[in-house]
Protein backbone atom coordinates (compact mmCIF):
# COMPACT_ATOMS: atom_id res chain seq x y z
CA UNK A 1 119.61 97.47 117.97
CA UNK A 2 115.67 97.00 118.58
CA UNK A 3 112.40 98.27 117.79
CA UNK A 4 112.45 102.46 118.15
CA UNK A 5 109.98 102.74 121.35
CA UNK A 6 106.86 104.40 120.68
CA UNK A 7 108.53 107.39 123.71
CA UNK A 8 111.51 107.75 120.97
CA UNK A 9 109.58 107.77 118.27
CA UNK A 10 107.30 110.58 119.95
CA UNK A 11 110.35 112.33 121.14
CA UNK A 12 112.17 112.09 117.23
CA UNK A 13 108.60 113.78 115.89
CA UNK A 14 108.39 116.16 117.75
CA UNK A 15 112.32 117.55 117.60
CA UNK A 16 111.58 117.14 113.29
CA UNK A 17 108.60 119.38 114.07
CA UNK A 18 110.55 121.62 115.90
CA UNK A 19 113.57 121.94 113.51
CA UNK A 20 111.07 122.59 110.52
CA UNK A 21 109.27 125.20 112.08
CA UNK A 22 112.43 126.66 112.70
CA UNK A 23 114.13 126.02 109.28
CA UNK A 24 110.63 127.15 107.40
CA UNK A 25 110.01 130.13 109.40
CA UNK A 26 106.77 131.61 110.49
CA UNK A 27 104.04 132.42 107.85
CA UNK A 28 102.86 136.20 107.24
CA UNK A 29 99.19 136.30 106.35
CA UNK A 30 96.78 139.05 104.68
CA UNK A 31 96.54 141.09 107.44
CA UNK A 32 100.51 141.45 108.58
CA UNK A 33 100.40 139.13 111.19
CA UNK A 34 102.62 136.54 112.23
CA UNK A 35 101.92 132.81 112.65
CA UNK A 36 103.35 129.71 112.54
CA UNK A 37 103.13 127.11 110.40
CA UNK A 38 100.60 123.93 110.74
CA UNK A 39 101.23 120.34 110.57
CA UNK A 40 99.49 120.07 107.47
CA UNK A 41 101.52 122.84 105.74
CA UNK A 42 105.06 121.23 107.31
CA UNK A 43 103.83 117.71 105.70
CA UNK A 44 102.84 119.63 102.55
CA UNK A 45 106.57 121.47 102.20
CA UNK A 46 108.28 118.12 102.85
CA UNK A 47 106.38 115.63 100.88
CA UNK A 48 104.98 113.77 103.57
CA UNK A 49 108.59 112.30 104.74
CA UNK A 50 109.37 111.72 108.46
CA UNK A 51 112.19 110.72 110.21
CA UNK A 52 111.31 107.29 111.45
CA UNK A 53 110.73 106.27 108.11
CA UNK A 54 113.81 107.52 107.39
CA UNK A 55 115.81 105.81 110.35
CA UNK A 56 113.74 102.39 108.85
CA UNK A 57 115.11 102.54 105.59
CA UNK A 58 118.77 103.17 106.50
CA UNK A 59 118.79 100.21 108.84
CA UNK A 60 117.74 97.95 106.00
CA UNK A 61 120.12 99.23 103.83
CA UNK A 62 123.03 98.96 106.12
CA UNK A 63 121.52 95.05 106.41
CA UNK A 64 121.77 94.76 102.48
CA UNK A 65 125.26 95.88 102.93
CA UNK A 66 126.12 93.66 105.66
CA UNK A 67 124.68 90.37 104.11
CA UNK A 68 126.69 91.46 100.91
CA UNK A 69 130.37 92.23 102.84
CA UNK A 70 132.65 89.19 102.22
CA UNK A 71 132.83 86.71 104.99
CA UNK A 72 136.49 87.41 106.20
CA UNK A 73 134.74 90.62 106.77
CA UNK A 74 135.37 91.98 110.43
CA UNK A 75 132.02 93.68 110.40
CA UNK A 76 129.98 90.47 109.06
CA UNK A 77 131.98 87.96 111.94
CA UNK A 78 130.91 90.47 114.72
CA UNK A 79 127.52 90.41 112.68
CA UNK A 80 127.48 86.28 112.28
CA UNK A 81 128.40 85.94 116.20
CA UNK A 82 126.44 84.82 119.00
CA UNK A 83 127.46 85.10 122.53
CA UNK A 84 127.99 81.65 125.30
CA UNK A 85 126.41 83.22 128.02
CA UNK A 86 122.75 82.58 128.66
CA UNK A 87 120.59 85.67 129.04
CA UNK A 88 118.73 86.93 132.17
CA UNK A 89 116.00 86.54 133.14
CA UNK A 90 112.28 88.26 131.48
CA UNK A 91 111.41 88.41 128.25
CA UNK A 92 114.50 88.15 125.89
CA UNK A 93 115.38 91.10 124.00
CA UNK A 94 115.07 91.31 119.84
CA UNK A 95 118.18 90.94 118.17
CA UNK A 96 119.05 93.91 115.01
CA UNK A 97 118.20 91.00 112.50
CA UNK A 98 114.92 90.32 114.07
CA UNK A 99 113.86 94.15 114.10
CA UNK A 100 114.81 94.48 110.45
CA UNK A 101 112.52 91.45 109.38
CA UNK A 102 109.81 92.54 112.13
């Protein structure tokens, strides 16, 4: 797996945006009227968390538990295993390890 793309990451935003204005519902103010909520008061509801942060810290736990799994581990030798073919041509792509450590 590599690097989330700044379009995904855009794209994952704004659908978290989207879900929590849903989930939180619109805001009634003083006068009876209707309006949804702000960034600031989404941020301020959820503690300032965000799913990419989120997606980062899962990834480097599932690398914890990968470096920990025994080595007879089916999971760890697909892990541990590198390809014969040579690559195409371009820039190469990142490996998973490579993101985690980047």
């Amino acid at each position: 797996m590599c690097e989330i793309s700044a379009s995904i990451k855009t794209k994952l935003r704004v659908f978290e945006r989207k879900a929590l204005r849903i989930i939180y519902g619109p805001t009634k103010e003083s006068d009876g009227t209707w309006r949804i909520k702000s960034n600031v008061e989404l941020n301020r509801l959820i503690g300032n968390k965000n799913i990419i942060n989120y997606i980062k810290a899962q990834r480097l736990a599932w690398f914890g538990h990968v470096h920990r799994m025994p080595d007879n581990s089916m999971v760890k030798k697909v892990y541990e295993w590198s390809p014969a073919l040579t690559r195409s041509l371009g820039r190469p792509k990142n490996s998973w390890e490579e993101d985690v450590k980047n």
